[in-house]
Protein backbone atom coordinates (compact mmCIF):
# COMPACT_ATOMS: atom_id res chain seq x y z
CA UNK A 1 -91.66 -42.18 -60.78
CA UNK A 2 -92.58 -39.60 -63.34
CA UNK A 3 -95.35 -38.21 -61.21
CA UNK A 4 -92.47 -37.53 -57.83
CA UNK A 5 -89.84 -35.94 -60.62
CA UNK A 6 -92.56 -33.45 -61.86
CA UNK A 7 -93.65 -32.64 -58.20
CA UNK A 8 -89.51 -32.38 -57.61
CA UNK A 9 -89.41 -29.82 -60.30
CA UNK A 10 -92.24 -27.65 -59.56
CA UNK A 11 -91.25 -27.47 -56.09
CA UNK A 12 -87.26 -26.43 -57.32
CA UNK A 13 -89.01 -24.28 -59.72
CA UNK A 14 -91.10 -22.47 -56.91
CA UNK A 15 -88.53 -22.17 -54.92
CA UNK A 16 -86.03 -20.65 -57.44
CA UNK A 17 -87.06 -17.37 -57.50
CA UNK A 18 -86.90 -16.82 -53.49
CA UNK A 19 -83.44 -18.25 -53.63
CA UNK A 20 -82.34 -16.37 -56.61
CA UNK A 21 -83.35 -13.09 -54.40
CA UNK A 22 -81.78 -13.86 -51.68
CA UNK A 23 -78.55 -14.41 -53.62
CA UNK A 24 -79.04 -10.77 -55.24
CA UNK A 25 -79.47 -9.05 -51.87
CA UNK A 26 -76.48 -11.15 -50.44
CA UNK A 27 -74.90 -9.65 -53.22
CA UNK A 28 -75.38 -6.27 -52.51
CA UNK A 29 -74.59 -6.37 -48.70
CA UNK A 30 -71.20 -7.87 -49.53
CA UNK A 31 -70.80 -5.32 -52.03
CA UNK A 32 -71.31 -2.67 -49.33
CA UNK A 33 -68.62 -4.45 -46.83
CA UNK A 34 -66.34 -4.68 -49.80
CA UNK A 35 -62.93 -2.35 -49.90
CA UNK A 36 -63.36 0.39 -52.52
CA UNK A 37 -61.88 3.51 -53.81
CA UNK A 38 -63.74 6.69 -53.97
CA UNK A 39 -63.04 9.67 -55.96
CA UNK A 40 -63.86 13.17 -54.85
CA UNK A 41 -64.64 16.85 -55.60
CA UNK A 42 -63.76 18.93 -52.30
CA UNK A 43 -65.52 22.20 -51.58
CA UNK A 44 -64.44 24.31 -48.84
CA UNK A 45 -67.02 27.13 -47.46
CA UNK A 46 -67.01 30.25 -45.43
CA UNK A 47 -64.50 30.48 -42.33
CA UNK A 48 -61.32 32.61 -41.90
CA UNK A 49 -57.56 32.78 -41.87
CA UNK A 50 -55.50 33.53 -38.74
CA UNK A 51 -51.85 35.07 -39.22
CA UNK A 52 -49.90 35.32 -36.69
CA UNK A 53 -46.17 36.73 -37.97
CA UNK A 54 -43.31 37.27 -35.49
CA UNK A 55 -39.95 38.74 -36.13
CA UNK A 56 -37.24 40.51 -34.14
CA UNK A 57 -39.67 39.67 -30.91
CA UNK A 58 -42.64 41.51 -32.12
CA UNK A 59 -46.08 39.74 -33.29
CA UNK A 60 -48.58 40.82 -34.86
CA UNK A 61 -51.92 39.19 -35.66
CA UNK A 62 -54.74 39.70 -38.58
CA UNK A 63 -57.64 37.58 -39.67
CA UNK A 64 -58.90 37.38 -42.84
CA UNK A 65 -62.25 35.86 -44.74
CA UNK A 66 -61.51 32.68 -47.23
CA UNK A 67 -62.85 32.54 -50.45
CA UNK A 68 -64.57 29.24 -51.72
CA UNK A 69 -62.14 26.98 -51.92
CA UNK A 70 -61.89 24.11 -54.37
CA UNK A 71 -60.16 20.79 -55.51
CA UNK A 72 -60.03 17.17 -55.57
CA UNK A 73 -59.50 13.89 -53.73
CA UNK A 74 -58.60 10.27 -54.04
CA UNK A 75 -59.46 7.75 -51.28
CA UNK A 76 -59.26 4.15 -50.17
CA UNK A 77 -61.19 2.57 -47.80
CA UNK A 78 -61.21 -0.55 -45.95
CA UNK A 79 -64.23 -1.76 -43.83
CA UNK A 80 -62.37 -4.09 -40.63
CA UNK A 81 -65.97 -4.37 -39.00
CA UNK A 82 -69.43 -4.26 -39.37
CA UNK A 83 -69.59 -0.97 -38.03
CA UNK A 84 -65.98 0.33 -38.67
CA UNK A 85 -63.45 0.98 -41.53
CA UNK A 86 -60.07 2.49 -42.22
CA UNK A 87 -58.79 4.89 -45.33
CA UNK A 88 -56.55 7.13 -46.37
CA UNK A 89 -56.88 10.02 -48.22
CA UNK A 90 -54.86 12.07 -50.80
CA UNK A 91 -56.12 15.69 -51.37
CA UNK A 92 -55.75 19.00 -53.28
CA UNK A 93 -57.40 22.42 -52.31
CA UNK A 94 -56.48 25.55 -53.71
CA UNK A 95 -57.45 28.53 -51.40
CA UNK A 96 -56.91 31.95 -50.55
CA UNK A 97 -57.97 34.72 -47.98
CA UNK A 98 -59.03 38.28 -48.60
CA UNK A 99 -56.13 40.01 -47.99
CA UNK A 100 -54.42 37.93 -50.61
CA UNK A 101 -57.16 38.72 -53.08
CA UNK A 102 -57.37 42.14 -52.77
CA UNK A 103 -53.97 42.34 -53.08
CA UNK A 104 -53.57 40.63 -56.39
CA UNK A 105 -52.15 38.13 -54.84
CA UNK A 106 -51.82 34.28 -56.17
CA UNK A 107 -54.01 31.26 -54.57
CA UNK A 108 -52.32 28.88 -52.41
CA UNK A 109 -51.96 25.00 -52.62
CA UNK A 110 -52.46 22.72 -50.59
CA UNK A 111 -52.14 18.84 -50.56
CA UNK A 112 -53.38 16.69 -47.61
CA UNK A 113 -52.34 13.18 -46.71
CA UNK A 114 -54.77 11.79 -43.84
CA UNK A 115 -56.01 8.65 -42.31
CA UNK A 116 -59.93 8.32 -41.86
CA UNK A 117 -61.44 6.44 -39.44
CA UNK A 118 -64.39 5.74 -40.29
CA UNK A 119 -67.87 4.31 -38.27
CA UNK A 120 -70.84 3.46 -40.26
CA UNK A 121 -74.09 1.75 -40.31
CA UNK A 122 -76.13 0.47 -43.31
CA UNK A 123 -79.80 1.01 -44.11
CA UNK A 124 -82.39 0.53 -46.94
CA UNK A 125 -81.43 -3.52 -47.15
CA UNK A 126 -78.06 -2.88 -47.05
CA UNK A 127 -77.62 -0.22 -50.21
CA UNK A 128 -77.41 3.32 -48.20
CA UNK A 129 -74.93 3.89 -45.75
CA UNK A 130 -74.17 6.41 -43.45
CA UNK A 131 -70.89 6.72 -41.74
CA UNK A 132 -68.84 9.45 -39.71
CA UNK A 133 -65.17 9.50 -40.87
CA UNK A 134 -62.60 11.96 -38.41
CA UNK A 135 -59.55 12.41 -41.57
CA UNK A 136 -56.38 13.41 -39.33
CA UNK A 137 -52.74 13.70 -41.07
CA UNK A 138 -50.47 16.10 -42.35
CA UNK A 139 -50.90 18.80 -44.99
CA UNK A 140 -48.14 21.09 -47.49
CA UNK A 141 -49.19 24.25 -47.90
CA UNK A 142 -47.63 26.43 -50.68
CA UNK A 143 -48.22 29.48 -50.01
CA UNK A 144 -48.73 32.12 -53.04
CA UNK A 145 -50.60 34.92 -52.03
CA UNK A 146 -48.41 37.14 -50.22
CA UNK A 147 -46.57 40.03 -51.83
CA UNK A 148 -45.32 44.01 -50.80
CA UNK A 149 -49.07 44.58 -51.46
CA UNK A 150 -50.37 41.93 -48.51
CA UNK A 151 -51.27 43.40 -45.20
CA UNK A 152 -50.11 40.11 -44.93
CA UNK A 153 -46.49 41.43 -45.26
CA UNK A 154 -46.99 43.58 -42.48
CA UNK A 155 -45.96 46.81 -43.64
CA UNK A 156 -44.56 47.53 -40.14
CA UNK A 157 -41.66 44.95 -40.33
CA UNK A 158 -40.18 47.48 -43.03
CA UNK A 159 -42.02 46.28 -46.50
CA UNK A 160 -41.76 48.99 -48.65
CA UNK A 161 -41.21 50.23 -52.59
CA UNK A 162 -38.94 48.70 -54.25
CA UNK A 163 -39.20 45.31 -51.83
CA UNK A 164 -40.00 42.03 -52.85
CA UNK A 165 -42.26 39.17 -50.44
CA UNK A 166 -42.22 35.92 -50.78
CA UNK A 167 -43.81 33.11 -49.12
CA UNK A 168 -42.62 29.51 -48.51
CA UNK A 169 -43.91 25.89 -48.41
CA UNK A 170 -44.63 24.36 -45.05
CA UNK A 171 -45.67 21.18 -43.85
CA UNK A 172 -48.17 21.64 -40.78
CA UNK A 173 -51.32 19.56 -39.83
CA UNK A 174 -54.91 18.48 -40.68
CA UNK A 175 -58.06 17.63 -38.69
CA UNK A 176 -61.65 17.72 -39.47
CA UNK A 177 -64.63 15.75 -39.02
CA UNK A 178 -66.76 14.44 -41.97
CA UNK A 179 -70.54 13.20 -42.14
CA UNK A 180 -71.14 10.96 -45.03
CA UNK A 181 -73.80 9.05 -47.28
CA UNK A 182 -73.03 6.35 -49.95
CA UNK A 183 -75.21 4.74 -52.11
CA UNK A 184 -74.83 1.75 -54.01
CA UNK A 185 -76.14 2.56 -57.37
CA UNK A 186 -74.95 -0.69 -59.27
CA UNK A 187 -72.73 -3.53 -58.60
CA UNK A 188 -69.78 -2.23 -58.82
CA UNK A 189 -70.45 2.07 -58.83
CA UNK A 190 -72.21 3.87 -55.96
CA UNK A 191 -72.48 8.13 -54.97
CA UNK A 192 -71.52 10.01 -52.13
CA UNK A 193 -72.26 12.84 -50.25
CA UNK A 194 -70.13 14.23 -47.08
CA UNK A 195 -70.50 17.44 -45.29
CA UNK A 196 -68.36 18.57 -42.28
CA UNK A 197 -65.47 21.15 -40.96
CA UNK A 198 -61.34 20.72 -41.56
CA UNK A 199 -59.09 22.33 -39.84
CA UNK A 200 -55.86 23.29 -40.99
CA UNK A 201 -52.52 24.92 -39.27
CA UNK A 202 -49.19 25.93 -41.17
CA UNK A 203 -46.01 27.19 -39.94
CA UNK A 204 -44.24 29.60 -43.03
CA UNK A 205 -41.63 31.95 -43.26
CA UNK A 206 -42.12 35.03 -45.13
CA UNK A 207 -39.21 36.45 -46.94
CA UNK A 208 -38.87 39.62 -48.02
CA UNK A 209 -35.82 41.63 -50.03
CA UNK A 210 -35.57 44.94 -50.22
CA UNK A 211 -33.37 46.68 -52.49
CA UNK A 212 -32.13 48.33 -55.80
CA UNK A 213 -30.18 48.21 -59.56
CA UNK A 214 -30.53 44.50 -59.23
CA UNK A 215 -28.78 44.30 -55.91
CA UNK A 216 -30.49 43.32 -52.20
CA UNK A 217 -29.31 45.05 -49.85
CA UNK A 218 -31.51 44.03 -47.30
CA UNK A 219 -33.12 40.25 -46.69
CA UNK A 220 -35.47 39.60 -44.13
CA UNK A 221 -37.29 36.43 -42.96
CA UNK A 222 -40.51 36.50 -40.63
CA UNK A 223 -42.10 33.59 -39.23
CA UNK A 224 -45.74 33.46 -39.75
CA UNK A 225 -48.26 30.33 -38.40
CA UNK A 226 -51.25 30.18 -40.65
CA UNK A 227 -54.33 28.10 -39.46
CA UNK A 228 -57.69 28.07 -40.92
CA UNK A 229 -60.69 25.84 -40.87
CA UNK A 230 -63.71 25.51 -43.25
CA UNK A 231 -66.86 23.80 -43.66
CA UNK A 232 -66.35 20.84 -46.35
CA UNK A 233 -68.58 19.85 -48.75
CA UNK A 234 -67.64 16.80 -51.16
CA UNK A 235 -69.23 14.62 -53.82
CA UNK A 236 -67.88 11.93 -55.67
CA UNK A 237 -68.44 8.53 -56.91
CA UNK A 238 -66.98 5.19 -55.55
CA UNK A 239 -66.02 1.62 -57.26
């Protein structure tokens, strides 16, 4: 009886270490399919502004080069499939175009709220995954740049000395397309990596008072649609 219990444990104990590895890599693909939150820097790069301002039935149209732009994300995301998950996102940006900027002009802010889509695939036994997310929703734009100095004010409409421009907040729409990499790093932390183009259109109204002592005597209000799309670059971390 003693000699079958030894061979019992030296089998179990041969077998242990197998077992034990399978339960660590089982571990680690579950962690991969689990929900998790990801926190982001966002980059924008290159591309340009369009304005298109109309008033009194005239339009006129500019384009302008963006600056880097720069700020931050939270996200959530939920894998529903092997090869598919759902998120939603909750961004800042700060950005501005050239004509802003060499007008003295301030940045504008911008906060997106988007669903993402997302398909992915894993590799490397289950701790790299790559994955295609398409972030669509709406976006408020606040926008700070234009004053009597813009050629963004359109000195044609009648922006003068002594005038005063101001631009509104407007809620428009977002679309872009994002190529990602995540990598579980431990248990419960991984990295990631995305890299792709968002597109962005706004629909403000440009005010602009003219006038003296104090007093306007003149107030005007021009509608302007604002769209502009970047490349995106963002890193972060997950849990």
């Amino acid at each position: 009886m003693s000699k079958r219990l030894s061979l019992l444990v030296l089998a179990a104990a041969a077998l242990l270490p197998p077992f034990l590895s399978q339960s660590a890599h089982a571990q680690r693909r579950d962690r991969l399919d689990d929900p998790y939150i990801a926190a982001k820097l966002q980059l924008g790069l290159g591309g340009s502004a369009e304005f298109s301002v109309s008033r009194e039935g005239r339009t006129v149209a500019q384009e302008s080069d963006i600056g880097v732009s720069f700020g931050a994300a939270g996200q959530y995301v939920h894998p529903l499939h092997k090869y598919f998950a759902l998120g939603g996102a909750l961004g800042f940006l700060t950005w501005q175009s050239s004509a802003g900027s060499d007008a003295d002009g301030g940045r504008n802010f911008l906060f997106d709220l988007t669903a993402v889509p997302q398909g992915k695939f894993a590799l490397l036994d289950n701790t790299l995954e790559l994955y295609l997310g398409l972030p669509i929703g709406l976006g408020l734009d606040v926008l700070n740049e234009v004053n009597a100095r813009s050629s963004v004010s359109f000195p044609a409409f009648g922006v003068g000395a002594g005038a005063s421009v101001e631009g509104d907040t407007a809620i428009g729409f977002v679309i872009g397309v994002l190529f990602g990499v995540r990598y579980q790093l431990l248990d419960s932390l991984g990295l990631l990596v995305e890299l792709g183009y968002v597109y962005r259109t706004f629909g403000h109204t440009i005010t602009t008072n003219i006038g003296s002592g104090g007093l306007v005597a003149v107030r005007n209000e021009s509608d302007v649609n604002v769209s502009f799309g970047q490349f995106a670059l963002n890193l972060g971390v997950y849990f």
